[in-house]
Protein backbone atom coordinates (compact mmCIF):
# COMPACT_ATOMS: atom_id res chain seq x y z
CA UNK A 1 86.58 121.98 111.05
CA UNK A 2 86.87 124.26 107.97
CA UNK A 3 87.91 122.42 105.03
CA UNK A 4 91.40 123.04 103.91
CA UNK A 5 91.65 125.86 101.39
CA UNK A 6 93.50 123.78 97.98
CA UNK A 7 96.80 125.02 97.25
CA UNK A 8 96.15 124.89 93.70
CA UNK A 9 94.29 127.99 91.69
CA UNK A 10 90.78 127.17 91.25
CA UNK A 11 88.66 126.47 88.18
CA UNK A 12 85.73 129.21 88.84
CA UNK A 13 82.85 130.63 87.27
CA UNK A 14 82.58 133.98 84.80
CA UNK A 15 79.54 135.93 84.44
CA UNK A 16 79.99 135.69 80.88
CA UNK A 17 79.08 132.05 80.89
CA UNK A 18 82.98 131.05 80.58
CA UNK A 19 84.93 128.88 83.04
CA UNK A 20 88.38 130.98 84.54
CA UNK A 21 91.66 130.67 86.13
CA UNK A 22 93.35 133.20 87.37
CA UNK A 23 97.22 132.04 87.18
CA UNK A 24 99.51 134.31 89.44
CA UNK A 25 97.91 137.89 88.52
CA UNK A 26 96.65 136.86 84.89
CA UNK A 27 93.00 135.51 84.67
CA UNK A 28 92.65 132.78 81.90
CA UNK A 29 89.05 132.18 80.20
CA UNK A 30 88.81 128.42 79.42
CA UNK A 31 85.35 128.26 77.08
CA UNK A 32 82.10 127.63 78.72
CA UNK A 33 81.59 127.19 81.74
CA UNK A 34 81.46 123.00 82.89
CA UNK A 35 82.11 121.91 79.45
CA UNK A 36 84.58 119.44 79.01
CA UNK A 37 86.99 121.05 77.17
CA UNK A 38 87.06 124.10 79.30
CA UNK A 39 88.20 121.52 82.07
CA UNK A 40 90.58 120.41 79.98
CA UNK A 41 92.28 123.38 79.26
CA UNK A 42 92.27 123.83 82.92
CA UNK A 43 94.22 121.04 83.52
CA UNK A 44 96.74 121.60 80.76
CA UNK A 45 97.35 125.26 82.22
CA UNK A 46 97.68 123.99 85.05
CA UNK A 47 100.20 121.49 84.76
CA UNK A 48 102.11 124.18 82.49
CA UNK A 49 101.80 126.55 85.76
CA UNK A 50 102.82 124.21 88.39
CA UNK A 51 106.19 122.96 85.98
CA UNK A 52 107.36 126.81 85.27
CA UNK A 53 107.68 127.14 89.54
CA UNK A 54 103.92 128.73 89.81
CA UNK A 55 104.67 131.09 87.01
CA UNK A 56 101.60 131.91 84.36
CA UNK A 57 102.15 130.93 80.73
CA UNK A 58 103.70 133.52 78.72
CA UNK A 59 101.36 135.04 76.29
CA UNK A 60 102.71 135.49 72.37
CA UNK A 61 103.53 139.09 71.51
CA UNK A 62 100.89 139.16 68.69
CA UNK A 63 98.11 137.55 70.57
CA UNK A 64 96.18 140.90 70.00
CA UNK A 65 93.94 142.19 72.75
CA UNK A 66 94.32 141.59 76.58
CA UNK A 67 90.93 140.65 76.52
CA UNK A 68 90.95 138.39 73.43
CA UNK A 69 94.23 136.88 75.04
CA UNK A 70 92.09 135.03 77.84
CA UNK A 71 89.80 134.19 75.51
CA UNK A 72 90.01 129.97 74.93
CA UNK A 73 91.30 128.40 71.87
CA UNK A 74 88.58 126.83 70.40
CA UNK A 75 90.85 123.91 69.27
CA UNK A 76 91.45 121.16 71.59
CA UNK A 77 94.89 120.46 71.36
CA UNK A 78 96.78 116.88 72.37
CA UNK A 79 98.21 118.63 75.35
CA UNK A 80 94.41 119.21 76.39
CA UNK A 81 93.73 115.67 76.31
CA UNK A 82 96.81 114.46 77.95
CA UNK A 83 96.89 116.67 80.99
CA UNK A 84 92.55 115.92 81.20
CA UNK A 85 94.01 111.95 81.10
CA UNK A 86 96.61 112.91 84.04
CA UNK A 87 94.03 114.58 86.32
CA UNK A 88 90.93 111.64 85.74
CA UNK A 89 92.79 108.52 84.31
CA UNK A 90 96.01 108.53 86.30
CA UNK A 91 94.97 108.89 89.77
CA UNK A 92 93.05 105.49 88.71
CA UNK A 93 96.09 103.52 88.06
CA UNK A 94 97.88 104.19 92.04
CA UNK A 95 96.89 100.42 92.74
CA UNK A 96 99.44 99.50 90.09
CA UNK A 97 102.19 102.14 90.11
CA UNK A 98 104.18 100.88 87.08
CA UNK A 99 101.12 100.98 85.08
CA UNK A 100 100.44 104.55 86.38
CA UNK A 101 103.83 104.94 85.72
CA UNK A 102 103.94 104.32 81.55
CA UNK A 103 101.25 105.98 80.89
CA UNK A 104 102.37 109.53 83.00
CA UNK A 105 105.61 108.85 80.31
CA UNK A 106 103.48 108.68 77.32
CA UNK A 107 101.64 111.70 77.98
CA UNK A 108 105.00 113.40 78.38
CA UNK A 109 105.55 111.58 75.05
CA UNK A 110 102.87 112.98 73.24
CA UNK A 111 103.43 116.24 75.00
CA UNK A 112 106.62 116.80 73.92
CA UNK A 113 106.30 115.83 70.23
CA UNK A 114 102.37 117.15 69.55
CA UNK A 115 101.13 118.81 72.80
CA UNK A 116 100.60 121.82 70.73
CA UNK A 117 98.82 120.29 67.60
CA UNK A 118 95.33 119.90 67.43
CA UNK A 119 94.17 116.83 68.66
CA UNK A 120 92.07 115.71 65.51
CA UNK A 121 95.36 115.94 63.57
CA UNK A 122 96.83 112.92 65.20
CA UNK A 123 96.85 109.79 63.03
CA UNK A 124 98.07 106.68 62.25
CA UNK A 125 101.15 108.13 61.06
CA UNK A 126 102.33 110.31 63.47
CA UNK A 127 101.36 107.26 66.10
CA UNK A 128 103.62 105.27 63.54
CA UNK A 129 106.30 107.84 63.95
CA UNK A 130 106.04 107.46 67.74
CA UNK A 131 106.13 103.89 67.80
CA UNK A 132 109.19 104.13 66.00
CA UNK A 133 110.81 106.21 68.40
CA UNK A 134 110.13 103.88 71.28
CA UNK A 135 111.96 101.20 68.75
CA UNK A 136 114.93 103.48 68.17
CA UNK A 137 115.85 104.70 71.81
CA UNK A 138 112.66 103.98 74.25
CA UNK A 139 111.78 106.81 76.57
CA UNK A 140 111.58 107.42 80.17
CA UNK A 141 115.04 108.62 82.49
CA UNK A 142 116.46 104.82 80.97
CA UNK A 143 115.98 105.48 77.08
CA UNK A 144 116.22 101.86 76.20
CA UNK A 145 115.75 100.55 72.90
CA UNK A 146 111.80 98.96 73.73
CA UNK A 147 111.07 95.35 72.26
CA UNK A 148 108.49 94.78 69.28
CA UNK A 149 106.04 92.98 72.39
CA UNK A 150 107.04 96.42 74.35
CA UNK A 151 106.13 99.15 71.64
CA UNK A 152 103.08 97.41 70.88
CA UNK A 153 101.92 97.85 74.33
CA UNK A 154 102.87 101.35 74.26
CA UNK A 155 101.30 102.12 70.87
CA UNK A 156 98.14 101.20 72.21
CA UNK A 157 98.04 103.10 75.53
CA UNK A 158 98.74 106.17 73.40
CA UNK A 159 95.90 105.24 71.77
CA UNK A 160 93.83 105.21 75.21
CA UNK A 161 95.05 108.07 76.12
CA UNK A 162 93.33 109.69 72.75
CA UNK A 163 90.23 107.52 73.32
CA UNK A 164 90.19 109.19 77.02
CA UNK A 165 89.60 112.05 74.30
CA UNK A 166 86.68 111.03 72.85
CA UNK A 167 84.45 109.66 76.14
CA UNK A 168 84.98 113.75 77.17
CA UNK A 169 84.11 114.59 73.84
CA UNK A 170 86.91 116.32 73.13
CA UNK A 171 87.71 114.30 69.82
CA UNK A 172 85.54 112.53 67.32
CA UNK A 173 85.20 108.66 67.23
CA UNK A 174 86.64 108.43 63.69
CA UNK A 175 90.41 109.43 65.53
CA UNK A 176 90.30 106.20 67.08
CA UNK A 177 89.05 104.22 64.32
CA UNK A 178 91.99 106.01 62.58
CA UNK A 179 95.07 105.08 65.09
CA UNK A 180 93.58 101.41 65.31
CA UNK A 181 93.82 101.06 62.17
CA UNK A 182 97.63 100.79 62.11
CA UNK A 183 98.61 97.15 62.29
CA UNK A 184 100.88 96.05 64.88
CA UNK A 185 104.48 94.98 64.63
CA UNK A 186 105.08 91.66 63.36
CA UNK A 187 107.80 89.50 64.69
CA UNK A 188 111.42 90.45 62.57
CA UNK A 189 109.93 94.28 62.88
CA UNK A 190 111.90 94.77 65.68
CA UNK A 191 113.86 92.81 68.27
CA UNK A 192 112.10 90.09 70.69
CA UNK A 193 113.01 89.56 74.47
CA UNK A 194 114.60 86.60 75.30
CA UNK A 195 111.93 84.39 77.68
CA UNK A 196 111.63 84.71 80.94
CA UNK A 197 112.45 81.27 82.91
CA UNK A 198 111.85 79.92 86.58
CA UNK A 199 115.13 79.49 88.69
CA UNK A 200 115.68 76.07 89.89
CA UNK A 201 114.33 75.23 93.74
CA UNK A 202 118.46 74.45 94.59
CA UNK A 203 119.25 77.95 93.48
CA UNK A 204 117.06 79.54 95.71
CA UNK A 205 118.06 77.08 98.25
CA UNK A 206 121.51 77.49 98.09
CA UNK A 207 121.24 81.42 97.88
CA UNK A 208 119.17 81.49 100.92
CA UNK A 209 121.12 81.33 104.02
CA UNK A 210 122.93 84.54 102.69
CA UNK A 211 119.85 86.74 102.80
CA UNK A 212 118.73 88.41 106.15
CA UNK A 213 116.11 86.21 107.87
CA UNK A 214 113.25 88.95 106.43
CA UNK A 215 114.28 88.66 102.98
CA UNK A 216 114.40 84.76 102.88
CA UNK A 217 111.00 84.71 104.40
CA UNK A 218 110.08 86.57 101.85
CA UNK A 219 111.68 84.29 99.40
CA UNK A 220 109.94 81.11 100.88
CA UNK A 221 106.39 83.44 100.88
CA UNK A 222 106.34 84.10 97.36
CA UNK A 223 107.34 80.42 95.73
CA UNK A 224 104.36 79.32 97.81
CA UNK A 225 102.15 81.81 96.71
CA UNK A 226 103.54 82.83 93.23
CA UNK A 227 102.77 86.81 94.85
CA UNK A 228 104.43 89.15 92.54
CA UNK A 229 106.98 91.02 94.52
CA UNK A 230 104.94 94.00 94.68
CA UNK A 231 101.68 92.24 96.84
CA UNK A 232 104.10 91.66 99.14
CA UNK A 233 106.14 94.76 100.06
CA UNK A 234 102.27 96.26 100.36
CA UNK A 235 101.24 93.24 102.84
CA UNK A 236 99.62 94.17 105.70
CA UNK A 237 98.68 92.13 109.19
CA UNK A 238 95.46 93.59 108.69
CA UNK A 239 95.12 92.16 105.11
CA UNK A 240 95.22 88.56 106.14
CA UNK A 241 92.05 86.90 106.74
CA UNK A 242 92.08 84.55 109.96
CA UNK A 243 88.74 84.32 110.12
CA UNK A 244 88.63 80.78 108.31
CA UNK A 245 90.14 77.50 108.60
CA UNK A 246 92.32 78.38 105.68
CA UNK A 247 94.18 81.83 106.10
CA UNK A 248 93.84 84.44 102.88
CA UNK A 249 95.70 87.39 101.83
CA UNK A 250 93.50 89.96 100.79
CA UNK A 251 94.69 92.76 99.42
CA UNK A 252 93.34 96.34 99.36
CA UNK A 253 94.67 97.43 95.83
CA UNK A 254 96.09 94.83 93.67
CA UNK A 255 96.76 94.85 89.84
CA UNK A 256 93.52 93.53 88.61
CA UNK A 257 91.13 95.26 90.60
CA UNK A 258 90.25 97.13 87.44
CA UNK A 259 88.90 94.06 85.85
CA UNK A 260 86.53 93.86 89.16
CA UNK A 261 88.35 90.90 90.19
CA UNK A 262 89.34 90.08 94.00
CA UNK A 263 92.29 88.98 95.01
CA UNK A 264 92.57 86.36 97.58
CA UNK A 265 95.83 84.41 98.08
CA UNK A 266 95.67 80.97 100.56
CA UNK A 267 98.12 81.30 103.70
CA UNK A 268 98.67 77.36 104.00
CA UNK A 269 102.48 75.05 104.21
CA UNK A 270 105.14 77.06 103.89
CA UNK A 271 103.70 80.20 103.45
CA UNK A 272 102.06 80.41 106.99
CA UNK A 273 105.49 79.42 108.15
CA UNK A 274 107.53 81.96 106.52
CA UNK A 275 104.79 84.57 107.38
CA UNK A 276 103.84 84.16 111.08
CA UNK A 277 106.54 85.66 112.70
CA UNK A 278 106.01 88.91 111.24
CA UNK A 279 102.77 89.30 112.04
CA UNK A 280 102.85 90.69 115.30
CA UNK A 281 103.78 94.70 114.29
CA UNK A 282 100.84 97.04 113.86
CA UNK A 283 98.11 96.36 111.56
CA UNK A 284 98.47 99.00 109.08
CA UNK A 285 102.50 98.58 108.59
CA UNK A 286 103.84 96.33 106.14
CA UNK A 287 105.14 93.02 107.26
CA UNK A 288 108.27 93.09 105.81
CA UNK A 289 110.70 96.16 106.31
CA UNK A 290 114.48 96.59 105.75
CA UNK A 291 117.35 96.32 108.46
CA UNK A 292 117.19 100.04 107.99
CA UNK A 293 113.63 100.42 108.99
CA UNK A 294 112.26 101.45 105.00
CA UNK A 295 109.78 99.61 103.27
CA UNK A 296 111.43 97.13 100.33
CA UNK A 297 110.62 97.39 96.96
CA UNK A 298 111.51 95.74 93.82
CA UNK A 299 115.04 97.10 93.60
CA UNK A 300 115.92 96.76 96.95
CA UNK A 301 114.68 93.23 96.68
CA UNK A 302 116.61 92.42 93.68
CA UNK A 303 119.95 93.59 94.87
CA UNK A 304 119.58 91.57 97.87
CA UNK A 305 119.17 88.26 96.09
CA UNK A 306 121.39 88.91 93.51
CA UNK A 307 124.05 89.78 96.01
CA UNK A 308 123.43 86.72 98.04
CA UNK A 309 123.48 84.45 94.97
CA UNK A 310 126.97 85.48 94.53
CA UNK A 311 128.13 85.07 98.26
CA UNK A 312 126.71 81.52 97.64
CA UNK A 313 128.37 81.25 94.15
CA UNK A 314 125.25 80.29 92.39
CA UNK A 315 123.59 81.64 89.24
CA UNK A 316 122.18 85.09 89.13
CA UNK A 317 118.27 85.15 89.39
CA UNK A 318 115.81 87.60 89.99
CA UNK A 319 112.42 88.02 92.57
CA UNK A 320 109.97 87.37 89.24
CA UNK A 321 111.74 83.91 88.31
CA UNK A 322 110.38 82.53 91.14
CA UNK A 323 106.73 83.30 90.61
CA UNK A 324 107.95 81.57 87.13
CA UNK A 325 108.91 78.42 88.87
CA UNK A 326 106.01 78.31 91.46
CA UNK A 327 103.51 78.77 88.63
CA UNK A 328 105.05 76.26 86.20
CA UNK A 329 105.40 73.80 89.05
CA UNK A 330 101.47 74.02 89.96
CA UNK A 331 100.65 73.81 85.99
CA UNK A 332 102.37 70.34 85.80
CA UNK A 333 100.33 69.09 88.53
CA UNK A 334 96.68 70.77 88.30
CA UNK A 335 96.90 72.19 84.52
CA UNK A 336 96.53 76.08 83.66
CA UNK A 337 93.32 76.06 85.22
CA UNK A 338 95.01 75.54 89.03
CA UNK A 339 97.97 78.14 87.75
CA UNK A 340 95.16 80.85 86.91
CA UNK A 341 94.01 80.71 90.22
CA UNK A 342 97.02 80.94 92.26
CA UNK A 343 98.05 83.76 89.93
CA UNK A 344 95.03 85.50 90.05
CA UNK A 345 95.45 86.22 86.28
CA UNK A 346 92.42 87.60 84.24
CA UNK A 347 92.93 87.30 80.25
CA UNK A 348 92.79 83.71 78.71
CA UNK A 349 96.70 84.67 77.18
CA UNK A 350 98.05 84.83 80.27
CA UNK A 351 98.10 81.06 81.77
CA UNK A 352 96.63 79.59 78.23
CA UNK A 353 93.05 78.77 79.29
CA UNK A 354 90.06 80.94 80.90
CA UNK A 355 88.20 79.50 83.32
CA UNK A 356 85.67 80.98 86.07
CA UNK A 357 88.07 80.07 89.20
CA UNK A 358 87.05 80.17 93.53
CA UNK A 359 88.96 80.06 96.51
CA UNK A 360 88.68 76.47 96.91
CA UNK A 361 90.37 75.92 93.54
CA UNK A 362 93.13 78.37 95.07
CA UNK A 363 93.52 76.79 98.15
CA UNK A 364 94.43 73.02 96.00
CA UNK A 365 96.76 74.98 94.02
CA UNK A 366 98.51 76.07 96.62
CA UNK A 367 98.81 72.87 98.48
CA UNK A 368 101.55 71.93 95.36
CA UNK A 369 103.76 74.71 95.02
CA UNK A 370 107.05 74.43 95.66
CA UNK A 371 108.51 74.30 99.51
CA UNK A 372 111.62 74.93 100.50
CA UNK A 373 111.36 73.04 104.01
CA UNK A 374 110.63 69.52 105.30
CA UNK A 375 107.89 70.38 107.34
């Protein structure tokens, strides 16, 4: 079969040596041919193209010649590196969507406030300036307020996003050693979020016979796992392992696959209990779907429990508090150690202690999670 012919103009070749788009009937020169920045003022024309409804750029009134018009700026600009970031970096990040996410918002972020500066003319202060931005009002459709822990984060994926820069060669080294050099937020800079706690096991118990027989299975699946809501709306038949004594779920895409980690979750108690039943659709779908048919997902999820916790007049709680209480109850029995490795967590901050974790270590941890049955 003849490949299918991409619905996108097409980054070409000029016998001049120069790379070319032609955008509706305008034709674009982008610098020499194959070089990066030539790609990445593809990209950001591109992206310009596709958001005015397939329209071409206008061109200033005093650009001077036609000719000279096509002719590529020889400064990158942000907006270079940003939309070069979106069409390599991003597609990177579709194993972890919220990730993917942020950092699509921050190059709208940059965008907005210095897509048309050149790129070697952001610093530390206009990241500072940023940063406090995302203090003031956040960004994104919600515009909250982001927390010191929050903006922190976000200052530093700008930064990425600039370093993205520099590996194409697009920006010199000493930008980054620039933006790094602005010191975090300190605690009293800006406001903290309150901790996140476990939910007690007779909260979930009492809130469970009000959820649908799907979503309580779900319930009883991740407090004997500690799965993050998201491994499980993504679950599979076909990702579980059978083929030892112990079952696994094994994940195609997971959050930490990036690190070159594997995930592998034991199937044992409770969990193989709460997850046999729905088994048995085909091997590609997820297991768990809606009464109407849809996939869940973390909202749908939430306003189920929370709605059920009321009907059963207990405490509000959310999906996350119970990989919270699952966790903490296997690090009071087998240490950070056996927490790491049902969590499947890769920096030492994240459960206290690093160390090199198997299967087998897994497999124990799992054996004391919490339950929610007698059997």
């Amino acid at each position: 079969m003849p490949r299918k012919r991409s619905e996108q103009p097409a980054y070409s070749y000029h016998t001049s040596g120069q790379a070319r788009v032609r955008l509706g009937h305008e034709v674009f020169y982008l610098g020499k041919h194959g070089s990066p920045e030539s790609y990445a003022r593809y990209y950001s024309l591109l992206a310009e193209y596709n958001a005015n409804g397939k329209q071409a750029p206008e061109k200033a009134e005093d650009e001077g010649e036609a000719e000279a018009v096509r002719l590529a700026d020889s400064v990158v600009r942000v907006k270079h590196i940003t939309a070069d970031f979106r069409a390599r970096v991003l597609p990177l990040h579709e194993s972890n969507p919220a990730n993917q996410s942020k950092y699509a918002n921050l190059c709208d972020f940059l965008d907005e406030r210095h897509g048309d500066e050149p790129a070697e003319e952001f610093g530390p202060r206009k990241l500072e300036a940023m940063r406090d931005v995302l203090i003031a009002r956040g960004i994104g459709k919600k515009h909250r307020p982001n927390s010191r822990p929050y903006a922190n984060d976000q200052a530093r994926k700008i930064i990425k996003i600039i370093e993205h820069g520099v590996s194409r060669e697009l920006v010199s080294p000493e930008r980054i050693v620039a933006l790094r050099s602005l010191p975090p937020l300190r605690r009293g800079q800006a406001r903290e979020n309150p901790k996140r706690k476990g939910v007690s096991l007779e909260t979930v118990q009492a809130t469970l016979p009000h959820l649908t027989s799907t979503a309580a299975a779900m319930v009883r699946l991740q407090l004997a796992t500690a799965m993050r809501p998201s491994e499980m709306f993504s679950m599979t038949p076909s990702m579980i392992d059978r083929s030892g004594e112990v079952w696994f779920y094994r994940p195609a895409r997971h959050k930490t696959e990036h690190h070159g980690k594997e995930k592998a979750v034991p199937i044992l108690g409770d969990a193989l209990e709460a997850l046999t039943p729905f088994l048995f659709g085909d091997a590609d779908q997820p297991c768990f779907m809606t009464e109407k048919g849809t996939a869940w997902n973390k909202d749908a999820f939430r306003i189920a429990i929370r709605r059920a916790a009321k009907a059963a007049k207990a405490e509000h709680w959310t999906p996350y508090q119970i990989r919270h209480t699952s966790l903490q109850a296997v690090r009071d029995v087998q240490g950070p150690e056996g927490a790491q490795a049902l969590a499947g967590h890769s920096r030492l901050s994240t459960t206290e202690i690093y160390a090199k974790v198997s299967e087998l270590k897994a497999i124990e941890a799992a054996k004391v999670a919490p339950r929610l049955t007698n059997g």
